[in-house]
C-alpha atoms as a PDB file:
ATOM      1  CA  UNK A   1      77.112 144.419 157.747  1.00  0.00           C
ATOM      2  CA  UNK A   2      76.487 144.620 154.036  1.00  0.00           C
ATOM      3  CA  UNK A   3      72.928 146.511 154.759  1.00  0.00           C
ATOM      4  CA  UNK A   4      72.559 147.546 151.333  1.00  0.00           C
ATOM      5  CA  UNK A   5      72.634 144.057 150.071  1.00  0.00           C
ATOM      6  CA  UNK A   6      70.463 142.683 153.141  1.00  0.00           C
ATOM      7  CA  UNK A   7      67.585 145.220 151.842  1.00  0.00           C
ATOM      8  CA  UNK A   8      67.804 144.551 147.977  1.00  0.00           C
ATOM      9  CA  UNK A   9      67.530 140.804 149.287  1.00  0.00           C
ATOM     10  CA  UNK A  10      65.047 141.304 151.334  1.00  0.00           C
ATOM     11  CA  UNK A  11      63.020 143.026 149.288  1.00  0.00           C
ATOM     12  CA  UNK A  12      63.210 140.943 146.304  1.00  0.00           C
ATOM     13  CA  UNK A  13      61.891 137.811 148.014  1.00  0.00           C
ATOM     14  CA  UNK A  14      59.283 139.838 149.515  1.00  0.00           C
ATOM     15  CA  UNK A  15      58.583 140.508 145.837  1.00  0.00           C
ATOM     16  CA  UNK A  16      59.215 136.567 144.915  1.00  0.00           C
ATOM     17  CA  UNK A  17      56.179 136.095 147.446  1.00  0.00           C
ATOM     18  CA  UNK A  18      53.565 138.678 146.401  1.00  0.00           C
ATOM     19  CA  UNK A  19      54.462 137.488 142.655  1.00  0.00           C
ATOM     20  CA  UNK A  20      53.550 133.838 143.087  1.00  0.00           C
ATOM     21  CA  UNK A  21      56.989 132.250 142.722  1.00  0.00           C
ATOM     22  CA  UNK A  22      57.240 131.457 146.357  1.00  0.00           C
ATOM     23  CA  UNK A  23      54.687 130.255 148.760  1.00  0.00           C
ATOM     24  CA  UNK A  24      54.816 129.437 151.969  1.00  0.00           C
ATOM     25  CA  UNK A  25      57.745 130.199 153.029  1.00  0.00           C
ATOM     26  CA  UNK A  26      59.527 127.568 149.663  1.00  0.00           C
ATOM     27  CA  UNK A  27      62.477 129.558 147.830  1.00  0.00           C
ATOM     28  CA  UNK A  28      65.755 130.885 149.269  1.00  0.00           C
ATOM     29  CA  UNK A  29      67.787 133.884 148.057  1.00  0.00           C
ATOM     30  CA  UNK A  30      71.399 135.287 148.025  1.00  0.00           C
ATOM     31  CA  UNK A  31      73.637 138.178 146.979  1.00  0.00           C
ATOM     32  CA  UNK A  32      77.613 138.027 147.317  1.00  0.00           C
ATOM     33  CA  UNK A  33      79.442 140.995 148.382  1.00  0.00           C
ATOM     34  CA  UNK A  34      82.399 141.447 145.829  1.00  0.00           C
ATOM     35  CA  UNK A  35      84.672 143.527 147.684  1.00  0.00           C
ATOM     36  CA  UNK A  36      84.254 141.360 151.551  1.00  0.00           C
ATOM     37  CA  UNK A  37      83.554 138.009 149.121  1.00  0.00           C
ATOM     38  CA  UNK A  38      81.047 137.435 151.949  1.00  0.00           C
ATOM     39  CA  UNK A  39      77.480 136.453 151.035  1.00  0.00           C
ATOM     40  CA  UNK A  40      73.898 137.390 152.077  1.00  0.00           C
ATOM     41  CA  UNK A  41      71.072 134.361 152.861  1.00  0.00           C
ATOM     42  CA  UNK A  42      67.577 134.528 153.671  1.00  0.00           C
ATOM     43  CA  UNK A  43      67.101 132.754 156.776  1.00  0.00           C
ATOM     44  CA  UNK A  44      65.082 129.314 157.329  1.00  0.00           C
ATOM     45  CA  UNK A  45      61.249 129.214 158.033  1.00  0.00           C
ATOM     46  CA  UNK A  46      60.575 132.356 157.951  1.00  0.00           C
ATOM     47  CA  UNK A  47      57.375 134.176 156.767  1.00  0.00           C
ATOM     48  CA  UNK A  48      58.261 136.809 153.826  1.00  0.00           C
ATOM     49  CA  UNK A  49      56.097 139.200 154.476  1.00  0.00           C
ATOM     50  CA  UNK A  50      57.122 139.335 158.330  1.00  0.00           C
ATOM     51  CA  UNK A  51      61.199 139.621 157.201  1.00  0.00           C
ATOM     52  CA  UNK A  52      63.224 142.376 157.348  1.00  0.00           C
ATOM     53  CA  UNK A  53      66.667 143.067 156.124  1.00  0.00           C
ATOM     54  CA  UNK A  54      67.952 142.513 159.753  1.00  0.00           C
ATOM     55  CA  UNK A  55      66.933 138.780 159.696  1.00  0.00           C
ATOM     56  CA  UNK A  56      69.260 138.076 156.914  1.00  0.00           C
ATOM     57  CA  UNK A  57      72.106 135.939 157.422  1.00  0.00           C
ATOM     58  CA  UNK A  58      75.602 136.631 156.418  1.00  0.00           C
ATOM     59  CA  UNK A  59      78.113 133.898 155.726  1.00  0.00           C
ATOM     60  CA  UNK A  60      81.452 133.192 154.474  1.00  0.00           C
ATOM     61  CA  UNK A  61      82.642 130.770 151.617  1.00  0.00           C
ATOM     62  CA  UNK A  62      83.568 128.071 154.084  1.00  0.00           C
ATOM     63  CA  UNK A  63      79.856 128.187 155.477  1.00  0.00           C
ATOM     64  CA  UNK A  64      80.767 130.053 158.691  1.00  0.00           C
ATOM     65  CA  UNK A  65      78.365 132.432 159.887  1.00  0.00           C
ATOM     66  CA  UNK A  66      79.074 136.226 160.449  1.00  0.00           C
ATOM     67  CA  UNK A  67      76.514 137.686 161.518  1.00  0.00           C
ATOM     68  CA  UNK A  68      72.975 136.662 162.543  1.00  0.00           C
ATOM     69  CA  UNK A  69      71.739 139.545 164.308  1.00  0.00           C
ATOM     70  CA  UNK A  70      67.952 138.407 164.830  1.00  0.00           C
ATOM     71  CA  UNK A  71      69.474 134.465 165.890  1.00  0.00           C
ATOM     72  CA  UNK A  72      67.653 133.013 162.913  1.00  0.00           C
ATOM     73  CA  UNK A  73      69.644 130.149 160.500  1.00  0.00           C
ATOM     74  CA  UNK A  74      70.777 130.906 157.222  1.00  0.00           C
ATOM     75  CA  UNK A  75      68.237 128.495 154.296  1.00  0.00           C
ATOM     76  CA  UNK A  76      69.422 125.023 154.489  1.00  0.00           C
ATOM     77  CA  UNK A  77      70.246 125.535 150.955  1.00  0.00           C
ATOM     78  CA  UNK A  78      73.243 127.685 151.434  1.00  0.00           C
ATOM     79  CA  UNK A  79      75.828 125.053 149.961  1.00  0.00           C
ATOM     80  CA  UNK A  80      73.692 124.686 146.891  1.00  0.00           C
ATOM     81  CA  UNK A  81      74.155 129.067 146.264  1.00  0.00           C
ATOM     82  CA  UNK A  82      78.294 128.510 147.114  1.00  0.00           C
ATOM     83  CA  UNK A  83      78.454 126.106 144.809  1.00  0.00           C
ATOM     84  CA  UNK A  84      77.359 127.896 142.116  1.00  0.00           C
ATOM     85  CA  UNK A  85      79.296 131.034 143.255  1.00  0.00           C
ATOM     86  CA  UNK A  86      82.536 128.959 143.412  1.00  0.00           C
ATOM     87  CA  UNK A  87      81.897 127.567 139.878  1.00  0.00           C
ATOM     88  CA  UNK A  88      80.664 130.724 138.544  1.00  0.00           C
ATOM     89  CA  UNK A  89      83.075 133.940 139.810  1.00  0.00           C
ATOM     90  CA  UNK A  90      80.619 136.165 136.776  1.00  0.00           C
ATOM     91  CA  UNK A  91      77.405 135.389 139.219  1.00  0.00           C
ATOM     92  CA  UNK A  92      76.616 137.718 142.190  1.00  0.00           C
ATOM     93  CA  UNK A  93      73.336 136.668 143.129  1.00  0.00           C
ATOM     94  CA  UNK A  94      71.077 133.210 143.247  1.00  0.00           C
ATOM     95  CA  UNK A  95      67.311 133.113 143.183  1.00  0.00           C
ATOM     96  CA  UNK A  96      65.596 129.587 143.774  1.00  0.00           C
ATOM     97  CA  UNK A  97      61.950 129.329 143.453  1.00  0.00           C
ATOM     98  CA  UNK A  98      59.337 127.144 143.623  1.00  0.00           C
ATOM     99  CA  UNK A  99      56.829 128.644 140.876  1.00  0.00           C
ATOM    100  CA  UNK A 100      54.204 126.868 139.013  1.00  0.00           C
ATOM    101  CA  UNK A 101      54.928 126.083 135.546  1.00  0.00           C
ATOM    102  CA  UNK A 102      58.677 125.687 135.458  1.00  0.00           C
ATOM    103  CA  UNK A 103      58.160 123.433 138.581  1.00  0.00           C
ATOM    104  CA  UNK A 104      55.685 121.440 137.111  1.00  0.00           C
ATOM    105  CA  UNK A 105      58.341 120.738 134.000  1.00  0.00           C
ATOM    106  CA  UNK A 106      60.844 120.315 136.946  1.00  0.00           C
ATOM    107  CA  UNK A 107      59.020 117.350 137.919  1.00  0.00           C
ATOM    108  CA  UNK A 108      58.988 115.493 134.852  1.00  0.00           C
ATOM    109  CA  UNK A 109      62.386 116.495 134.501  1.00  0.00           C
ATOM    110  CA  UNK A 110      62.051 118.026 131.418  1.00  0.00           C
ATOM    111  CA  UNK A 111      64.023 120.498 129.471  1.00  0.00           C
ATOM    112  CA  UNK A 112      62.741 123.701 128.036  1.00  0.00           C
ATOM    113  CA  UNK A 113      63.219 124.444 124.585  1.00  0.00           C
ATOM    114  CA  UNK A 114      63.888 127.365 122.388  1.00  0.00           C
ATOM    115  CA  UNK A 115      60.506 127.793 121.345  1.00  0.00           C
ATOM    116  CA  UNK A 116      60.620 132.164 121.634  1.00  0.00           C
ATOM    117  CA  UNK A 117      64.129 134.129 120.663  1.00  0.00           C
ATOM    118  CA  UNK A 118      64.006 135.338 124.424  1.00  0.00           C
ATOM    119  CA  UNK A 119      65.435 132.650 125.364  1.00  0.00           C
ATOM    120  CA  UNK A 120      68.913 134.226 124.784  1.00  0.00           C
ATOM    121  CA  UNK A 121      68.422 136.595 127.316  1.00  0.00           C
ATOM    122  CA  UNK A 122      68.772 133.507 129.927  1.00  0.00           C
ATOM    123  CA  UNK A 123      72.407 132.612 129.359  1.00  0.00           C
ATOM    124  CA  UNK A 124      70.845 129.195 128.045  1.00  0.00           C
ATOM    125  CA  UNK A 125      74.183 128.208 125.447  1.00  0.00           C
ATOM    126  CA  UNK A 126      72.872 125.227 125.364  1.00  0.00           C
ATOM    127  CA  UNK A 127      69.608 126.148 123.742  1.00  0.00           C
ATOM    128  CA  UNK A 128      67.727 124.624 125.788  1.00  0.00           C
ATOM    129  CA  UNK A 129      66.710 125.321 129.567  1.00  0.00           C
ATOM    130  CA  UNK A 130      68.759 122.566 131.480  1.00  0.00           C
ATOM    131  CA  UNK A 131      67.302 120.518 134.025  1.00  0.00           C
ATOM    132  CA  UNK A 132      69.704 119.374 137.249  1.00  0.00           C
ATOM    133  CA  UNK A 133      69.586 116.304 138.152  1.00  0.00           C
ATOM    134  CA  UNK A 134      67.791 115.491 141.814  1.00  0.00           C
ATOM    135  CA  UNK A 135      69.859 115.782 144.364  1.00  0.00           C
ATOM    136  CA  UNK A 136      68.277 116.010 148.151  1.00  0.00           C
ATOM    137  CA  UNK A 137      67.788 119.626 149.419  1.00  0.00           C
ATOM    138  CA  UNK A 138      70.737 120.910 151.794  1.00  0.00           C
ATOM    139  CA  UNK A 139      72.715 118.615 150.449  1.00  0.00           C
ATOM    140  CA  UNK A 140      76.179 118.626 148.294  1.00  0.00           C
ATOM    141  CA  UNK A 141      75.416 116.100 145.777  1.00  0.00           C
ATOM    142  CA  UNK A 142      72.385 118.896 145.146  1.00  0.00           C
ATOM    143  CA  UNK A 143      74.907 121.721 145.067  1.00  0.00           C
ATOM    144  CA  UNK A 144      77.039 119.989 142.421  1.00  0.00           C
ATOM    145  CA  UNK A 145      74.262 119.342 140.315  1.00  0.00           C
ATOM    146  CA  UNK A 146      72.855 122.570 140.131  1.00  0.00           C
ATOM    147  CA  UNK A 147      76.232 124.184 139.775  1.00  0.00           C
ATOM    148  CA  UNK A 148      77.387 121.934 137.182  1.00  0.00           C
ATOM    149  CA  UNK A 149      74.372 123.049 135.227  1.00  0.00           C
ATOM    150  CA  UNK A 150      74.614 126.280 135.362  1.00  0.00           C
ATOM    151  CA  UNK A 151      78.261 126.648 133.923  1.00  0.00           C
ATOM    152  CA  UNK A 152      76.875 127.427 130.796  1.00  0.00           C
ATOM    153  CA  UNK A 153      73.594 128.810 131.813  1.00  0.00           C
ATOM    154  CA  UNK A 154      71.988 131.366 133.951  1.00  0.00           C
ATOM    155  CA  UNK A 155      68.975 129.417 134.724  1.00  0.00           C
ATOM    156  CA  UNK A 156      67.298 125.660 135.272  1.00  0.00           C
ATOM    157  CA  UNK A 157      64.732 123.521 136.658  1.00  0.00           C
ATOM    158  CA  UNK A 158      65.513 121.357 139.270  1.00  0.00           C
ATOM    159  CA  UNK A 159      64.481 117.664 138.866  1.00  0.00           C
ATOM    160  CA  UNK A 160      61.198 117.266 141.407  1.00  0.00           C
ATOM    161  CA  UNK A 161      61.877 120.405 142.946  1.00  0.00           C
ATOM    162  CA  UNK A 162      61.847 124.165 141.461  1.00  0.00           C
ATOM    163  CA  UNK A 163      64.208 126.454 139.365  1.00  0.00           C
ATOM    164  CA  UNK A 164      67.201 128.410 140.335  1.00  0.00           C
ATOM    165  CA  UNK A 165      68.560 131.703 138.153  1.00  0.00           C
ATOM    166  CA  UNK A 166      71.825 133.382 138.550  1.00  0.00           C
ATOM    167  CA  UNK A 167      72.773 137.090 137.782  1.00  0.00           C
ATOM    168  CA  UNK A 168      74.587 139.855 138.418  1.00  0.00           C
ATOM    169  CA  UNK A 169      72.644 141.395 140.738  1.00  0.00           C
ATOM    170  CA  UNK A 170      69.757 140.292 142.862  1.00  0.00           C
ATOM    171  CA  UNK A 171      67.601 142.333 140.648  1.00  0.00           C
ATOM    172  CA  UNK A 172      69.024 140.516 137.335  1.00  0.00           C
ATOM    173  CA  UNK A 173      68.621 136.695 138.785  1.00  0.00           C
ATOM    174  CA  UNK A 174      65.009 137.463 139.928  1.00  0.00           C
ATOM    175  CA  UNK A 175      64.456 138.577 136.092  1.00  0.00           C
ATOM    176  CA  UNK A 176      65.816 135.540 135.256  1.00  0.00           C
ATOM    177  CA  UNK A 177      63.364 133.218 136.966  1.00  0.00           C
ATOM    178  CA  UNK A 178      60.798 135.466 136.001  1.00  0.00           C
ATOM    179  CA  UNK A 179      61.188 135.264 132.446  1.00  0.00           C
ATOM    180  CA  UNK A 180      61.854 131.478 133.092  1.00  0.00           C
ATOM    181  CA  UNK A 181      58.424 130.941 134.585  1.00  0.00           C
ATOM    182  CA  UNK A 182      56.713 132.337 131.876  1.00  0.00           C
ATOM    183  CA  UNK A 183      58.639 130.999 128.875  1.00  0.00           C
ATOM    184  CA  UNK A 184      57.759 127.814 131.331  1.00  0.00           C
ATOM    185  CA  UNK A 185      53.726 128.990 131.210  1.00  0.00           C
ATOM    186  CA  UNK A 186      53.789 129.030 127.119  1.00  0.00           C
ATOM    187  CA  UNK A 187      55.462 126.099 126.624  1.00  0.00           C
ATOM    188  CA  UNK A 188      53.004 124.329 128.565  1.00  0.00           C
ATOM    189  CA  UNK A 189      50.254 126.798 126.807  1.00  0.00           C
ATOM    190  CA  UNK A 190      51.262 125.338 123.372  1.00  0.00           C
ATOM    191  CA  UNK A 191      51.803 121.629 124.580  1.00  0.00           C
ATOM    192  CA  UNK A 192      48.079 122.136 125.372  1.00  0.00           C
ATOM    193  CA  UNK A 193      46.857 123.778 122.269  1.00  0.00           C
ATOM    194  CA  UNK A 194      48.712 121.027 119.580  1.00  0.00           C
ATOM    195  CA  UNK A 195      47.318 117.981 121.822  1.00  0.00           C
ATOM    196  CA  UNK A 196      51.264 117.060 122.992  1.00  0.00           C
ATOM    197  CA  UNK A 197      52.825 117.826 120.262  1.00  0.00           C
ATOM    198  CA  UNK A 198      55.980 119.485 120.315  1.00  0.00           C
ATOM    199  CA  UNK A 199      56.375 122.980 118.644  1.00  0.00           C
ATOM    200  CA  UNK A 200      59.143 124.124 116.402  1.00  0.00           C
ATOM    201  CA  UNK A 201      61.620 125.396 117.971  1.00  0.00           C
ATOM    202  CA  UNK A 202      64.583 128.225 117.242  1.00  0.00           C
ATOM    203  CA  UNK A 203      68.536 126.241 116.555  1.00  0.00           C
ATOM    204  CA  UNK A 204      71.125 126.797 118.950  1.00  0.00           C
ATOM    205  CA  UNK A 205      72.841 128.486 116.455  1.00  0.00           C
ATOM    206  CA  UNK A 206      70.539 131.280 115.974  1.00  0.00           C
ATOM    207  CA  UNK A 207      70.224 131.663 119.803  1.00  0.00           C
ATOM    208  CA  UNK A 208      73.843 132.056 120.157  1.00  0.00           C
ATOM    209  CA  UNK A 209      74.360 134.549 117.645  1.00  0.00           C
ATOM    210  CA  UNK A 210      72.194 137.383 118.836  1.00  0.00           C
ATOM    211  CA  UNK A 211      74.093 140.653 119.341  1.00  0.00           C
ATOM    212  CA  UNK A 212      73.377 144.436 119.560  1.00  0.00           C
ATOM    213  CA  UNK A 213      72.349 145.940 116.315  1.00  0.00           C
ATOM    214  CA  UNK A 214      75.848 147.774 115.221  1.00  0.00           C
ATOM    215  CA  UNK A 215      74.365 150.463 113.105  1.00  0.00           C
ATOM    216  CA  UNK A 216      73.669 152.096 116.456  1.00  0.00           C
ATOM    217  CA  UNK A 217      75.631 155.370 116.754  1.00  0.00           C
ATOM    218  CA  UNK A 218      76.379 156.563 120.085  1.00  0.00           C
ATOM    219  CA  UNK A 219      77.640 159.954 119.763  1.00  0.00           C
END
């Protein structure tokens, strides 16, 4: 079932690995199928670079399973990805990873400001990357706080525990986190550099604004 989305999953945590944002086995990732409405896990404990797309899980919106051809569990943090399908019906993928920088934030639960214009690009409305409140893993009080923060953004950090980006595609979350970890990495760069001190940072205003230039002519 679903095999194209297995292997797009698959190999974008495969990617998440070799990248840095996961290690040792940390992270879990998911794609829903729009047409079936049924959704695509990595499974638990299992090494990356060993998975293929047959070990992927697929599971329905009440948390049945469907199929499981290789007998392996779905990621214990399955209800934490419904959630934030249920609350967000625009999101077809969820990438959670554990990578450096925006972890490290994540643990001093502390939000991200707006301190390049690329922010936009991250759904943040807010102007500001969120941070969830802590919540245990596998758990729904988790799942509601993750989901509640990202109804009006496409990433976060969770508090003592990672980040989590939502897209369209698998392929559009995993940008997401990307682009998180590194706004993440300068951040911290610039927190370094001015001794503590916080930079200047870009208004909400401005970030919500941003549209495509209208003098473009498509003929």
């Amino acid at each position: 079932m679903l095999e194209h989305l297995k292997k797009d999953v698959c190999e974008i945590s495969k990617k998440a690995q070799r990248e840095g944002l996961c290690k040792h086995k940390s992270g879990n990732f998911s794609a829903r199928d729009p047409k079936s409405g049924l959704f695509v896990f990595t499974p638990s404990g299992v090494d990356r670079e060993l998975l293929t797309p047959r070990d992927l899980v697929v599971v329905d919106k009440n948390v049945h399973v469907i199929e499981n051809l290789s007998n392996l569990k779905p990621t214990s943090e399955l209800l934490m990805h419904l959630r934030v399908y249920e609350e967000r019906p625009d999101v077809h993928a969820v990438v959670h990873t554990h990578s450096m920088y925006a972890t490290s934030f994540a643990v001093l639960s502390k939000t991200i400001p707006a301190i390049v214009y690329e922010l936009q690009a991250l759904g943040a409305k807010r102007g500001y990357v969120p941070v969830a409140p802590y919540g245990r893993p596998g758990t729904y009080e988790l799942a509601d706080h993750v989901a509640e923060t990202l109804k009006d953004s496409d990433v976060a950090l969770m508090e003592k525990h990672g980040s989590i980006g939502a897209g369209k595609d698998i392929y559009d979350a995993y940008l997401k986190v990307n682009y998180l970890e590194e706004l993440a990495q300068m951040y911290y760069n610039v927190l370094t550099v001015r001794g503590g001190q916080e930079p200047d940072v870009l208004p909400k205003s401005e970030i919500a604004e941003w549209a495509y230039p209208k003098e473009v002519i498509f003929s």
